[in-house]
N, C-alpha and C. Protein backbone atom coordinates (compact mmCIF):
# COMPACT_ATOMS: atom_id res chain seq x y z
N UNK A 1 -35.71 111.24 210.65
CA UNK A 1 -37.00 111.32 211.32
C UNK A 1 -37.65 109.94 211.32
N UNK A 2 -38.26 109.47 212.60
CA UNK A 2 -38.60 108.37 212.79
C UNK A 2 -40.10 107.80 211.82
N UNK A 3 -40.45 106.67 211.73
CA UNK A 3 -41.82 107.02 210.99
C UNK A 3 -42.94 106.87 211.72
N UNK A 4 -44.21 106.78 211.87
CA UNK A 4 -45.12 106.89 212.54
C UNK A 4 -45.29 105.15 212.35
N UNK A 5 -45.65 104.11 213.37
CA UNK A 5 -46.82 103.11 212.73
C UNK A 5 -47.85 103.20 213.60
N UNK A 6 -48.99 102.63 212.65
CA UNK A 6 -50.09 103.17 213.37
C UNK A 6 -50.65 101.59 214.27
N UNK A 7 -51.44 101.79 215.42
CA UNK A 7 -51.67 100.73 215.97
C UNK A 7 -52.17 99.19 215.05
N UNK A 8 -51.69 97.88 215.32
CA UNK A 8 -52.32 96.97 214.56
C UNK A 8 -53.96 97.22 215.03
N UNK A 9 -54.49 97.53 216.35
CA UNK A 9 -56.24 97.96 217.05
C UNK A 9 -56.68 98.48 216.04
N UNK A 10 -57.73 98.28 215.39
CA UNK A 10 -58.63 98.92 214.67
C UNK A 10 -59.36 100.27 215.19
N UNK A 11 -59.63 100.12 216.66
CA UNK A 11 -60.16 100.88 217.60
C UNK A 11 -58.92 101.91 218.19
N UNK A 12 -58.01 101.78 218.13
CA UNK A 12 -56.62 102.41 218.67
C UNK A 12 -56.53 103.64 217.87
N UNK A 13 -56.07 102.51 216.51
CA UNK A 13 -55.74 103.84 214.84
C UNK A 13 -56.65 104.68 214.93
N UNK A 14 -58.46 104.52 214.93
CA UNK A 14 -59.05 105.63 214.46
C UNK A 14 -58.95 106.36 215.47
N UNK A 15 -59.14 106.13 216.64
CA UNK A 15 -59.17 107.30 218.07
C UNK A 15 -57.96 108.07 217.35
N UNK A 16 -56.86 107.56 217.13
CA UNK A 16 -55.70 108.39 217.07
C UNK A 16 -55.91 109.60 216.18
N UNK A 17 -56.16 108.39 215.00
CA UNK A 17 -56.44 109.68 213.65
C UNK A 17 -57.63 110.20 214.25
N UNK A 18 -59.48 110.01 215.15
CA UNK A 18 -60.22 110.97 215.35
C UNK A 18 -59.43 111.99 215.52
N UNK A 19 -59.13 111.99 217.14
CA UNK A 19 -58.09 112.78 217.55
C UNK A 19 -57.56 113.75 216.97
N UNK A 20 -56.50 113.38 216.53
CA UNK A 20 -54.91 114.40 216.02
C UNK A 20 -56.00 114.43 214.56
N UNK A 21 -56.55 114.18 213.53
CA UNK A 21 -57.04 114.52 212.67
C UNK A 21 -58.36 116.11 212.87
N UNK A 22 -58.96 116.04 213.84
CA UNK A 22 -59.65 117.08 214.63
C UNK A 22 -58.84 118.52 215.18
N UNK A 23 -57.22 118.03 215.29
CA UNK A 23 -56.73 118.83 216.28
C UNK A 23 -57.37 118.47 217.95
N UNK A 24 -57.60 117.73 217.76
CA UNK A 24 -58.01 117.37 219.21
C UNK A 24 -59.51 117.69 219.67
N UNK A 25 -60.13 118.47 218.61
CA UNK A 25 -61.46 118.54 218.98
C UNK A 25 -62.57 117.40 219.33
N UNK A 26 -62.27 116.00 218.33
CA UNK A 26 -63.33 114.81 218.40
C UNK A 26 -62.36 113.64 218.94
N UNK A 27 -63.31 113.02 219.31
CA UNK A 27 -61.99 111.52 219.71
C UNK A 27 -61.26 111.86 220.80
N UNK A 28 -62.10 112.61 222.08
CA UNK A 28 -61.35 112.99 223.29
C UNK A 28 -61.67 112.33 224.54
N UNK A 29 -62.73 111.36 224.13
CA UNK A 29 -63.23 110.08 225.29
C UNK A 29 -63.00 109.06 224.71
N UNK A 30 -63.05 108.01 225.94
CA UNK A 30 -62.98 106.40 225.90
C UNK A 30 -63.93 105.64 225.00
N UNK A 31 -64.27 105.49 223.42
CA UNK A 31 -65.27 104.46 223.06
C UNK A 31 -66.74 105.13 223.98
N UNK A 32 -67.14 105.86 223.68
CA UNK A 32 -68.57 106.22 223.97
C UNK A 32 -68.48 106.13 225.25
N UNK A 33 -67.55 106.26 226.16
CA UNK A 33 -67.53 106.55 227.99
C UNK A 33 -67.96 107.83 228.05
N UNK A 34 -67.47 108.31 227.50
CA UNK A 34 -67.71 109.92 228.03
C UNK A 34 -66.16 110.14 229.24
N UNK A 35 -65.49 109.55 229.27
CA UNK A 35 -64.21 109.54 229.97
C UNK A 35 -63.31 109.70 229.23
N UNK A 36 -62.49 111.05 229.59
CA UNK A 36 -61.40 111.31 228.87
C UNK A 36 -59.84 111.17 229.02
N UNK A 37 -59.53 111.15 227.38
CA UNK A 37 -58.46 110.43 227.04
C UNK A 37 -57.26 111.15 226.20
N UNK A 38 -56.12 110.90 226.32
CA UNK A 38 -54.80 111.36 226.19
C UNK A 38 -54.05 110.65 224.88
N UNK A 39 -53.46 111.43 223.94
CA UNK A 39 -52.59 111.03 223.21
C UNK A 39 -51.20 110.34 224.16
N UNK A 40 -50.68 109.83 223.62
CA UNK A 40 -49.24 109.26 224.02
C UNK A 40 -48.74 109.12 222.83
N UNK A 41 -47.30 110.13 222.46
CA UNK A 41 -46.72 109.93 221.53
C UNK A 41 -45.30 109.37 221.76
N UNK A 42 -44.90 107.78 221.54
CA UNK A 42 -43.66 107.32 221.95
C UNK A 42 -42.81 106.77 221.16
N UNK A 43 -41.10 106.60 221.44
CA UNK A 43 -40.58 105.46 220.56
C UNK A 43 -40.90 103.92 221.04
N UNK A 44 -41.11 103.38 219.63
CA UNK A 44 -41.25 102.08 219.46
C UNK A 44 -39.82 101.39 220.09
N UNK A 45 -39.48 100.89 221.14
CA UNK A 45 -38.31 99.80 221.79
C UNK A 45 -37.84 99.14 220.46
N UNK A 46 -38.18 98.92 219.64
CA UNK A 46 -37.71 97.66 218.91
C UNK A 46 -37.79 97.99 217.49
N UNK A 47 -38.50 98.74 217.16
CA UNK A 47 -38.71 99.33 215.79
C UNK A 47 -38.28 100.99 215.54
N UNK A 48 -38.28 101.25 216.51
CA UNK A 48 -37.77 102.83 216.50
C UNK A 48 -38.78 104.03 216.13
N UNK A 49 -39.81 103.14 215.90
CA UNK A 49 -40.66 103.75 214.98
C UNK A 49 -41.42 105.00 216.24
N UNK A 50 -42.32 105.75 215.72
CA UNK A 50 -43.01 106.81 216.51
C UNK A 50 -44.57 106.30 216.74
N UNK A 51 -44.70 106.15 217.80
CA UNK A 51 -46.17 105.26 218.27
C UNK A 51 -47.17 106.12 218.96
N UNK A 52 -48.48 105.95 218.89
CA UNK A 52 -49.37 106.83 219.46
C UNK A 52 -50.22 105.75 220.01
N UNK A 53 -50.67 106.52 221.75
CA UNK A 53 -51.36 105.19 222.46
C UNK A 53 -52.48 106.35 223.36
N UNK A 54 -53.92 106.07 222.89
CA UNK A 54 -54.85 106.50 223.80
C UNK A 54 -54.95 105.97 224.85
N UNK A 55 -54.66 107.21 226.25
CA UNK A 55 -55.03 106.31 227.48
C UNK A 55 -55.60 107.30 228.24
N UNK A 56 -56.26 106.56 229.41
CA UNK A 56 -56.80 107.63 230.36
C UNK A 56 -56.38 109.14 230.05
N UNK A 57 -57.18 110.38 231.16
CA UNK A 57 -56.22 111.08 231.09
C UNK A 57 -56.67 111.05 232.96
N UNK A 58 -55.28 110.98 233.16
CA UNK A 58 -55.31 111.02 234.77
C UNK A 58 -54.03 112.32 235.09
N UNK A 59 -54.60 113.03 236.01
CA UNK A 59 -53.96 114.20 236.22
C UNK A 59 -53.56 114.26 237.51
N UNK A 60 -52.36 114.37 237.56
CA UNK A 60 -51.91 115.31 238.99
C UNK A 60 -50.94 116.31 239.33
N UNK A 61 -51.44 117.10 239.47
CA UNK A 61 -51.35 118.82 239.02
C UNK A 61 -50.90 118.69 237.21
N UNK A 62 -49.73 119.46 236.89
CA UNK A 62 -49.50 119.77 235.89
C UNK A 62 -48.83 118.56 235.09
N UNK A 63 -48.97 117.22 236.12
CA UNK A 63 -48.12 115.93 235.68
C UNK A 63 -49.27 114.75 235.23
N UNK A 64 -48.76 114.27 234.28
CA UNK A 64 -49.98 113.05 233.86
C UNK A 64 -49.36 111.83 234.55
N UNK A 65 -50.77 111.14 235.07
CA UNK A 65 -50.43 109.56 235.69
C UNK A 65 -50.66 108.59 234.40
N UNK A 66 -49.72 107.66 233.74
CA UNK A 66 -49.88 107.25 232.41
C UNK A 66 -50.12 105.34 233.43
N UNK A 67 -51.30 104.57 233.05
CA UNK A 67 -51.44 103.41 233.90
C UNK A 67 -51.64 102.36 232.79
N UNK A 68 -50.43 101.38 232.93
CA UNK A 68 -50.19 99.93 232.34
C UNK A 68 -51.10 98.85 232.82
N UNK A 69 -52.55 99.31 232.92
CA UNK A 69 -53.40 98.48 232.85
C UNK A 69 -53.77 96.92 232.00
N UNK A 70 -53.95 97.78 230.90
CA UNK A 70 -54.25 96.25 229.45
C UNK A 70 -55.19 95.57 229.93
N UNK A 71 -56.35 96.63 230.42
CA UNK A 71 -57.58 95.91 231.12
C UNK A 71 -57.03 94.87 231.99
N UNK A 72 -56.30 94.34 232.83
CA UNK A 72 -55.92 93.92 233.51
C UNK A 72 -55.23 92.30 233.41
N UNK A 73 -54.75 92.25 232.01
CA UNK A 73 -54.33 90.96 230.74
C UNK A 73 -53.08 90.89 231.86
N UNK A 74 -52.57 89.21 231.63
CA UNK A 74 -51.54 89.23 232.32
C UNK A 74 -50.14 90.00 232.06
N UNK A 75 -50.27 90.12 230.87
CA UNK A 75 -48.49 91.12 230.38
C UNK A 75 -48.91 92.21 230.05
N UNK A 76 -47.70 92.94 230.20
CA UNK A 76 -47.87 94.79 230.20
C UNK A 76 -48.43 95.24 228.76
N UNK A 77 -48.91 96.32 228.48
CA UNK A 77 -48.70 96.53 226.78
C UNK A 77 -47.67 96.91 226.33
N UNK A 78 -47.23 96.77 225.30
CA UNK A 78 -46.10 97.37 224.65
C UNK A 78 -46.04 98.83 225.00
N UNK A 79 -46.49 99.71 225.15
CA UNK A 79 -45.65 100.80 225.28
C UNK A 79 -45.25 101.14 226.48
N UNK A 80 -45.13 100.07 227.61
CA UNK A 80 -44.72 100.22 228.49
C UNK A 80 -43.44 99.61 228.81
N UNK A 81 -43.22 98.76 227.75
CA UNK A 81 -41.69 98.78 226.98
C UNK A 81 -40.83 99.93 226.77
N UNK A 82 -41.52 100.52 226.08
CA UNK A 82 -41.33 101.63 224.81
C UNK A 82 -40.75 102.75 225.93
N UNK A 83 -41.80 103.03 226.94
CA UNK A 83 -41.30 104.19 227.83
C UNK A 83 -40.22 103.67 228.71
N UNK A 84 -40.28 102.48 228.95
CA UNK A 84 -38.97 102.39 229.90
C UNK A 84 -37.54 102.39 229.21
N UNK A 85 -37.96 102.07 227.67
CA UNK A 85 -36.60 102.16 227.14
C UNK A 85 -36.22 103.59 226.40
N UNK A 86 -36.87 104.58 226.47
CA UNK A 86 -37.20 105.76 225.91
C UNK A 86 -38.07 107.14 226.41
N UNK A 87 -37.88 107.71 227.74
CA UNK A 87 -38.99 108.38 228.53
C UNK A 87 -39.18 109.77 227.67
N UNK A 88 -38.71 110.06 226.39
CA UNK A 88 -39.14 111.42 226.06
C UNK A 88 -40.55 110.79 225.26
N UNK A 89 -41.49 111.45 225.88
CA UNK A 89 -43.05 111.49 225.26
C UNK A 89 -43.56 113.13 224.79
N UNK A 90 -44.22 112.45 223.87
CA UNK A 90 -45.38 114.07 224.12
C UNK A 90 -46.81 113.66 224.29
N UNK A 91 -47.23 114.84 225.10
CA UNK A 91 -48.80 114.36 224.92
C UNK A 91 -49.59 115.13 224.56
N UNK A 92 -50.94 114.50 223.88
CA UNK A 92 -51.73 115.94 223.54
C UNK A 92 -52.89 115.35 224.48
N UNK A 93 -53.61 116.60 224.82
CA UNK A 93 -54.74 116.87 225.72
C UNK A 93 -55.81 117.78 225.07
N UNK A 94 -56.68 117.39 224.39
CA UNK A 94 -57.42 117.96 223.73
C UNK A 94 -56.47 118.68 222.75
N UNK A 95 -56.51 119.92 222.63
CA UNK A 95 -55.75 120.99 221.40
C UNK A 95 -54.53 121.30 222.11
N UNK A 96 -53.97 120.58 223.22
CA UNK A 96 -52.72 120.95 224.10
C UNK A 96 -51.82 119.84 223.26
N UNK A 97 -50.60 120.41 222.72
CA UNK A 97 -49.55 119.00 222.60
C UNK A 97 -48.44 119.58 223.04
N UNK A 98 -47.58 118.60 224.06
CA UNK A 98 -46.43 119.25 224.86
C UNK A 98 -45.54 118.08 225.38
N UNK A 99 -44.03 118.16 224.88
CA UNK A 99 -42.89 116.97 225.29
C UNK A 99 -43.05 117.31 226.92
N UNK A 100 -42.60 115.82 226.57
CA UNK A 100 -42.88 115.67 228.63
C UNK A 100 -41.31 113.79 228.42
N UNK A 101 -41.23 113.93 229.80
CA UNK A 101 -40.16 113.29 230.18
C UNK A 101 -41.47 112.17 231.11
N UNK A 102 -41.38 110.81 231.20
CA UNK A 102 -41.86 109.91 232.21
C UNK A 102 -40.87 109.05 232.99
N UNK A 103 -41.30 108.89 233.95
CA UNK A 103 -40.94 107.93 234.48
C UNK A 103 -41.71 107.13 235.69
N UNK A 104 -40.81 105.93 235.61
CA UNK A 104 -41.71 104.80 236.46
C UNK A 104 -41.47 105.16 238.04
N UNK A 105 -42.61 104.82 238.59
CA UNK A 105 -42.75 104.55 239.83
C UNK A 105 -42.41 103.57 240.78
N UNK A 106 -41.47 104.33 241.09
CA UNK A 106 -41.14 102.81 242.00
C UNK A 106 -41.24 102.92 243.92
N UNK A 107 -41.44 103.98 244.26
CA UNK A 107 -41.61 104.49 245.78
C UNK A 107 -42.69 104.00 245.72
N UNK A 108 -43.40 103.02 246.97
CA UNK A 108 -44.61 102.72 247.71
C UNK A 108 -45.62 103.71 247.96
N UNK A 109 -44.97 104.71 248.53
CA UNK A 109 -46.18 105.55 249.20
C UNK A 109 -46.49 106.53 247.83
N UNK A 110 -45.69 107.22 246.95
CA UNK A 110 -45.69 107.33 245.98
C UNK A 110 -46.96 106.90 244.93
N UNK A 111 -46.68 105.71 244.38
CA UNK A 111 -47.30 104.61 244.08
C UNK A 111 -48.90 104.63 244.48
N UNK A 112 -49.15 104.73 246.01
CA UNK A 112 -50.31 104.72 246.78
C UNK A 112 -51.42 105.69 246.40
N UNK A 113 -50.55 106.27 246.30
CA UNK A 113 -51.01 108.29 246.34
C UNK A 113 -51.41 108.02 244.72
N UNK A 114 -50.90 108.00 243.66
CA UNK A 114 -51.27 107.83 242.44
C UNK A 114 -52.39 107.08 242.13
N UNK A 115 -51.82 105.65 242.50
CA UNK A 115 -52.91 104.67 242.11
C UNK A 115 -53.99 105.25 242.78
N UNK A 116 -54.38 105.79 243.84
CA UNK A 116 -55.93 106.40 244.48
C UNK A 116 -56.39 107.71 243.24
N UNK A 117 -55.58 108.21 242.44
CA UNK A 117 -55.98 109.31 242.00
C UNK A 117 -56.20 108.86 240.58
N UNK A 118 -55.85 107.25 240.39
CA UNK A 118 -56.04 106.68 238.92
C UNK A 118 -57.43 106.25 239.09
N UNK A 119 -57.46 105.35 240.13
CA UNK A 119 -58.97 104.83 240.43
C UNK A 119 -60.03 105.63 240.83
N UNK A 120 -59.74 107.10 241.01
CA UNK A 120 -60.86 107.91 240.60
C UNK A 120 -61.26 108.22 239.71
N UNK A 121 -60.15 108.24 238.91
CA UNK A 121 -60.84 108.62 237.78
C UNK A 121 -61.04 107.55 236.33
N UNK A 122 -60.83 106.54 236.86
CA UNK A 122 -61.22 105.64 236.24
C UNK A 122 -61.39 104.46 236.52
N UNK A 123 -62.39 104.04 237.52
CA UNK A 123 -62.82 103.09 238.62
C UNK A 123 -62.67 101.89 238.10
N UNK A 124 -62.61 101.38 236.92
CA UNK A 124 -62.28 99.61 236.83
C UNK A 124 -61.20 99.26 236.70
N UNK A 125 -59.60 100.64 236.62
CA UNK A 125 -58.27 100.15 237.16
C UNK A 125 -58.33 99.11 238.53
N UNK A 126 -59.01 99.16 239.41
CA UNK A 126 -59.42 98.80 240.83
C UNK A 126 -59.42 97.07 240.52
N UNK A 127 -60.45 97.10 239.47
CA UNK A 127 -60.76 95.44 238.90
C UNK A 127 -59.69 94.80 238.39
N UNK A 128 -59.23 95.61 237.26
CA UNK A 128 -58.05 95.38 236.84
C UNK A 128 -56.71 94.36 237.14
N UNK A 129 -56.49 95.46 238.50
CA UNK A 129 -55.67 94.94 238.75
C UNK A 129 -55.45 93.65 239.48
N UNK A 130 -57.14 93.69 240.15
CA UNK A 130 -57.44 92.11 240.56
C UNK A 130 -57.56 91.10 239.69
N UNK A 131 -57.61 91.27 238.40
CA UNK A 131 -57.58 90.40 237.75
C UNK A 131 -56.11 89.42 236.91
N UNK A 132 -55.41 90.62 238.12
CA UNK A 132 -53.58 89.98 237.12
C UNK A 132 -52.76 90.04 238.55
N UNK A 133 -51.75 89.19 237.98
CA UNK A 133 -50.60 88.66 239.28
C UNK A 133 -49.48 89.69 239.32
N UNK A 134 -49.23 90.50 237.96
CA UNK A 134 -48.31 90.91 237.71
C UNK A 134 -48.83 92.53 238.18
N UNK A 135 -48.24 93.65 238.88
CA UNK A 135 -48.37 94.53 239.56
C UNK A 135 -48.32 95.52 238.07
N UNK A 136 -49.58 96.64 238.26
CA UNK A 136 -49.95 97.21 236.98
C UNK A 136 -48.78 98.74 237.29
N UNK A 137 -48.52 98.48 236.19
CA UNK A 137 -46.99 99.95 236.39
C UNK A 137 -47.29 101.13 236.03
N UNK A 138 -47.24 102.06 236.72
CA UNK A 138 -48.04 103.67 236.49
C UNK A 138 -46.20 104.48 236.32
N UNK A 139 -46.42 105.31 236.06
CA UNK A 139 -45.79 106.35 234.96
C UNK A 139 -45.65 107.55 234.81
N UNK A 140 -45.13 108.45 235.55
CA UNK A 140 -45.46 110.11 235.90
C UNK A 140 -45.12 110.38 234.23
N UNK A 141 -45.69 111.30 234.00
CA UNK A 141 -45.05 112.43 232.50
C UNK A 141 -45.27 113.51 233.18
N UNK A 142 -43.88 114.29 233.26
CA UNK A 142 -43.93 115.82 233.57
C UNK A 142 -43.27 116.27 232.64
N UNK A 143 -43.64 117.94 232.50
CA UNK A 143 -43.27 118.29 230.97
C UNK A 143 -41.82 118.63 231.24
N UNK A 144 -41.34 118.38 229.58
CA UNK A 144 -39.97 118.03 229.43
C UNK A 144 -39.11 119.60 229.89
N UNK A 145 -38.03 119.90 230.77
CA UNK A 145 -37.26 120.49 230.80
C UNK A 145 -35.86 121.13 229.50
């Protein structure tokens, strides 16, 4: 069994532990947004280890849109490593936790259709991505078969 590490973010770890320490009851928005947010439970690429990453929660239908934003920093975050080298995730959604399979997007129109349904629901992806050269990589999770 893999081991857990917890984010080096000070702000990362506690959401996590709010979170999953609640069962999902507290620690279900962004830092006092009031915008809500998703466990990501993944392997570590390089450490093997078992990683947990709060992100949006962007929905379409029963599939999550997972977006490699990093506020719009020029390089990806690490767990967008992690999923390309490893797509079994789970996610929890409030008191919901459920394996799900991701993968990257690579169809245009695809792509189009998502990114409009990311930037609704979380309008400074939009900025974001103006702020970097490098094209921000979104991520279907549908639950695992």
């Amino acid at each position: 069994m893999a081991k857990y590490i917890p984010s080096p973010r000070d702000w990362v770890r506690e959401q996590v532990e709010l979170y999953e320490g609640s069962g999902g009851t507290k620690g279900t928005t962004l830092r006092d947004t009031g915008l809500p947010v998703i466990i990501v439970t993944n392997t570590g690429n390089k450490t093997g280890g078992i990683r947990k990453t709060p992100l949006m929660r962007v929905k379409d239908g029963a599939n999550y849109v997972l977006v490699g934003s990093q506020g719009g920093a020029p390089t990806n975050p690490v767990w967008v490593y992690n999923l390309r080298a490893n797509p079994a995730v789970e996610i929890r959604d409030h008191t919901v936790v459920q394996p799900m399979r991701v993968r990257e997007v690579q169809d245009e129109a695809e792509r189009a259709r998502l990114w409009e349904i990311a930037v609704a629901a979380f309008p400074p992806y939009a900025e974001y991505q103006g702020k970097t050269t490098r094209k921000i990589p979104l991520f279907v999770a549908e639950p695992a078969r």
